[in-house]
Protein backbone atom coordinates (compact mmCIF):
# COMPACT_ATOMS: atom_id res chain seq x y z
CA UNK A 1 40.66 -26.52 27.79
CA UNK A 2 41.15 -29.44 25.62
CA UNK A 3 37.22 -30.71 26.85
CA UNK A 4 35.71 -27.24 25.90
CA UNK A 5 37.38 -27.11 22.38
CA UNK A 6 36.07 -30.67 21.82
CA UNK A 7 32.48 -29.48 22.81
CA UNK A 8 33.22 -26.26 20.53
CA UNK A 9 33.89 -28.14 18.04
CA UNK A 10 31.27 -30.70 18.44
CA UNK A 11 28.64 -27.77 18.63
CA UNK A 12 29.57 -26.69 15.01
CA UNK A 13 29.52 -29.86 13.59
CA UNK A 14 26.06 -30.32 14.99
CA UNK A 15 24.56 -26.89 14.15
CA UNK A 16 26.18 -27.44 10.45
CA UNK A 17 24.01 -30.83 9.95
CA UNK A 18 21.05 -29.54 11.37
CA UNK A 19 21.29 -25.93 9.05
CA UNK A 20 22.05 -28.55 6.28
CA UNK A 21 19.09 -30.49 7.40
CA UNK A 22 17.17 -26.87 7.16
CA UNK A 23 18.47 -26.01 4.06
CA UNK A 24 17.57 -29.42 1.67
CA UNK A 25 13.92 -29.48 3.49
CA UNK A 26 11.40 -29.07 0.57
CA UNK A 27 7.82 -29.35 0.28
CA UNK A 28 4.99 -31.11 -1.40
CA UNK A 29 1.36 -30.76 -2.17
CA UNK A 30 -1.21 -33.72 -3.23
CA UNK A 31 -4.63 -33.12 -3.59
CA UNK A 32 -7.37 -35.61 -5.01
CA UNK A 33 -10.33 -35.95 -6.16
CA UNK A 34 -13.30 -38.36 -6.84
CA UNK A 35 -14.77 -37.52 -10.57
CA UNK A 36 -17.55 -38.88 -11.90
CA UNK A 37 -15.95 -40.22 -15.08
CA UNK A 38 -14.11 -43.33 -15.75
CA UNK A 39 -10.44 -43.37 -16.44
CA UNK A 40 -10.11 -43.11 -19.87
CA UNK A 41 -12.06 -39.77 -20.00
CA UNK A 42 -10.06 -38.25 -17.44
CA UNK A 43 -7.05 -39.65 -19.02
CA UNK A 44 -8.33 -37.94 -22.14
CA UNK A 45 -8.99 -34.44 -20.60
CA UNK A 46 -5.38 -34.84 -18.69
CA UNK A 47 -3.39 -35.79 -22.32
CA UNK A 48 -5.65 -34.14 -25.41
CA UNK A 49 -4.92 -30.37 -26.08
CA UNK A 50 -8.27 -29.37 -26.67
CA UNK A 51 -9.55 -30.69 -23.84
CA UNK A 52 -6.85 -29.36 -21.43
CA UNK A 53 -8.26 -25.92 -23.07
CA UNK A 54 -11.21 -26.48 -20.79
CA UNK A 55 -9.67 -26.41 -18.04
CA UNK A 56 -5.81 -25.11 -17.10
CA UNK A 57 -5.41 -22.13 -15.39
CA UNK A 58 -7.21 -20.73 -12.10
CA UNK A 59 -11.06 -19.65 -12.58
CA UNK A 60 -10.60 -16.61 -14.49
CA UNK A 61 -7.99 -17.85 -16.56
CA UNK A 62 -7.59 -19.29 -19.95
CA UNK A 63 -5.47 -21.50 -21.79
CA UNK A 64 -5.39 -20.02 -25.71
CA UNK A 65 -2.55 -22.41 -26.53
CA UNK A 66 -1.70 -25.60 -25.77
CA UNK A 67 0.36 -28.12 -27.59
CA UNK A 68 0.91 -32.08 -26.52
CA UNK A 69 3.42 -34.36 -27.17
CA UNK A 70 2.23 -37.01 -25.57
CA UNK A 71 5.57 -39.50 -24.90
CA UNK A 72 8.44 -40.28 -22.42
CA UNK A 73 10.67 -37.37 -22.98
CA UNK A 74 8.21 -35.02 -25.20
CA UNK A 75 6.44 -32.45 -24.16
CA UNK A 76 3.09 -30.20 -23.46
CA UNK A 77 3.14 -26.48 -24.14
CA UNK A 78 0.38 -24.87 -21.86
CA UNK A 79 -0.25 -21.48 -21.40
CA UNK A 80 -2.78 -19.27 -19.50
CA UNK A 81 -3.62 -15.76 -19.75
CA UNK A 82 -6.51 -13.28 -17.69
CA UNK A 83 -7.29 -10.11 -18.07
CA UNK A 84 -4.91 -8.28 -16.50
CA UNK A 85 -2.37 -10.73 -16.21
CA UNK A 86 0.42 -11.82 -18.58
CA UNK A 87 0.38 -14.72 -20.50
CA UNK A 88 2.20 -17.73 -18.50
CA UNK A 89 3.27 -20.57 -19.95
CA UNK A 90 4.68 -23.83 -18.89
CA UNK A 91 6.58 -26.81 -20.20
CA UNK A 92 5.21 -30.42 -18.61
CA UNK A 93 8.20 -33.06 -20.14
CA UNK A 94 6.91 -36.40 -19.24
CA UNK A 95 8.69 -39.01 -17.42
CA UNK A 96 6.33 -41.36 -17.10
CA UNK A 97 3.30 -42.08 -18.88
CA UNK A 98 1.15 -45.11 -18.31
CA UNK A 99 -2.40 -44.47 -19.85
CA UNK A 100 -5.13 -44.36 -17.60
CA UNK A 101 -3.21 -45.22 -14.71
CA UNK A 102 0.04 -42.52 -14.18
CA UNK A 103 1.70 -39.83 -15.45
CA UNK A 104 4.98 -38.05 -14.49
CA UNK A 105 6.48 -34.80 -15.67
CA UNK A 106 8.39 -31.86 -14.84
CA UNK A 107 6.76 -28.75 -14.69
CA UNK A 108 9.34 -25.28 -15.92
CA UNK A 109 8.67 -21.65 -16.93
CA UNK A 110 8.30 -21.00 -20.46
CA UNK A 111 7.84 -18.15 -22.48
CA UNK A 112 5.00 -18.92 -25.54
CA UNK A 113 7.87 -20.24 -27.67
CA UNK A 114 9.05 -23.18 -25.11
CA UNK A 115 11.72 -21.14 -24.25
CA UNK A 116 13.32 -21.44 -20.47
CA UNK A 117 12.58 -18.23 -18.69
CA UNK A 118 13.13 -17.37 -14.77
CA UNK A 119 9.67 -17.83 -12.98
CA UNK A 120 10.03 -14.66 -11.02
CA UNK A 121 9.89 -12.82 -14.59
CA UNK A 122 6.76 -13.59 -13.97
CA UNK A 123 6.29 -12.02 -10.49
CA UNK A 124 6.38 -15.64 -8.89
CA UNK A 125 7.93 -16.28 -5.63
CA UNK A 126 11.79 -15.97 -5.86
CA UNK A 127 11.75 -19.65 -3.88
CA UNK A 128 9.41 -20.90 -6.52
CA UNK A 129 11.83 -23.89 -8.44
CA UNK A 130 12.68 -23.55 -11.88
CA UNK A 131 11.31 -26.84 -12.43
CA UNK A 132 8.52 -28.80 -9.95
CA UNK A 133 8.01 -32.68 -10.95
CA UNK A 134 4.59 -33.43 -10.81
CA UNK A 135 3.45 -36.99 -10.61
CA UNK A 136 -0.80 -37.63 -11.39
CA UNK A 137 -2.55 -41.30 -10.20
CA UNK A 138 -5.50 -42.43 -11.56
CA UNK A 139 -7.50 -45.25 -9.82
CA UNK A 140 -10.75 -46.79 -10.82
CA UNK A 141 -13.04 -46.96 -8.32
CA UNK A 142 -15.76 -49.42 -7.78
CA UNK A 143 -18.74 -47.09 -8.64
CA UNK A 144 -16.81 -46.90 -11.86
CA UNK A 145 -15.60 -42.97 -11.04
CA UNK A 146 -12.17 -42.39 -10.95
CA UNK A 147 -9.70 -41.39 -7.91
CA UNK A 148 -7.46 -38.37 -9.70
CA UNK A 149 -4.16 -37.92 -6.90
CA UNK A 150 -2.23 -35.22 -8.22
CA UNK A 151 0.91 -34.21 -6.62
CA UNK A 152 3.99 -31.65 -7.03
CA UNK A 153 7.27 -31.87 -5.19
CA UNK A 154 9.93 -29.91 -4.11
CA UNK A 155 8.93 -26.41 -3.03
CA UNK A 156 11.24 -24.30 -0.83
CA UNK A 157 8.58 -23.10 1.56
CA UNK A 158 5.06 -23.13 2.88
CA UNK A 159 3.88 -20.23 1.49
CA UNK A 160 4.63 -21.43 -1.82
CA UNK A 161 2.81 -24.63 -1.12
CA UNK A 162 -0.23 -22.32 -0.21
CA UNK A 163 0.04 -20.31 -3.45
CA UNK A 164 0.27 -23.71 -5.72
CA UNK A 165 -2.25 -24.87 -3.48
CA UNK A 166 -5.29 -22.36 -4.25
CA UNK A 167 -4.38 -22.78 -8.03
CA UNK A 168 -4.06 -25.97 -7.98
CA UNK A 169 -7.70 -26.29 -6.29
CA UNK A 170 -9.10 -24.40 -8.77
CA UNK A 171 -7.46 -25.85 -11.90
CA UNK A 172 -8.79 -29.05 -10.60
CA UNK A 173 -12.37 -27.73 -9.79
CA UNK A 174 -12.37 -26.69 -13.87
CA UNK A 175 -11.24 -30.37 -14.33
CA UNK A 176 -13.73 -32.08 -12.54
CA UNK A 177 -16.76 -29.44 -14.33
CA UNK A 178 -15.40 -30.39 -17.75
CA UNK A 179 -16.05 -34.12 -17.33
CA UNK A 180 -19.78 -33.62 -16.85
């Protein structure tokens, strides 16, 4: 009796870890690409408000306001809009910024006022985190284009990998046309 309870008991302390284990897995997204620009310029179009205009948001979408505060612990305001969609906005706080070479910030749901607001407000995926820390990597190249790596960590699921993913490809298809 004693050796079943052990094994009992053993079982649950297994299945715990591994539901643990289940329950802390996140996931990422990087994507990259080669532009035909050097650094600085993308640098530019990544940090200057006018020029993120260009270019946030999906095709379709615009970005009528954006605001930069371009330091360790400040902020950008960005917001996109299409019609027939609400206007969604998001706060990037930087945690690292190293021109030309890196930038770090975490991505939350804003209303147009910088306000924290509940991304499913929005419609979004209920496993969509209030906040997803995005880190950006900019290498010169030899040809004197520039390697963009831009990554975003911490989503509960797949699917919502998939969704940031098609975005994401877009937003950075926008990014790539603006530097020509």
């Amino acid at each position: 009796m004693r050796r079943v309870f052990e094994k009992l008991v053993l079982g649950v302390i297994l299945m715990a870890a591994t539901m643990e284990g289940a329950m802390a897995e996140t996931f990422n997204l990087t994507l990259t690409r080669v532009i035909e620009a050097p650094a600085e310029a993308v640098w530019r179009a990544l940090t200057e408000a006018e020029a993120i205009k260009q270019w946030w948001g999906p095709r379709g979408f615009t970005a009528p306001v954006v605001e930069t505060d371009m330091r360790v612990g400040g902020a950008t305001l960005v917001c996109m809009t299409a019609p027939g969609f609400p206007v969604m906005c998001n706060s990037w706080t930087y945690t690292a910024l190293v021109p030309n070479e890196r930038m770090a910030f975490d991505n939350g749901w804003v209303d147009e006022s910088g306000k924290v607001i509940d991304p499913t407000s929005l419609g979004l995926p209920s496993d969509i985190p209030a906040v997803v820390p995005h880190v950006l990597e900019l290498k010169t190249l030899p040809d004197g284009k520039t390697e963009l790596s831009w990554s975003e960590f911490g989503y509960a699921s797949a699917e919502t990998v998939a969704l940031s993913r098609m975005g994401l490809e877009s937003v950075l298809d926008k990014l790539v046309a603006s530097l020509r």
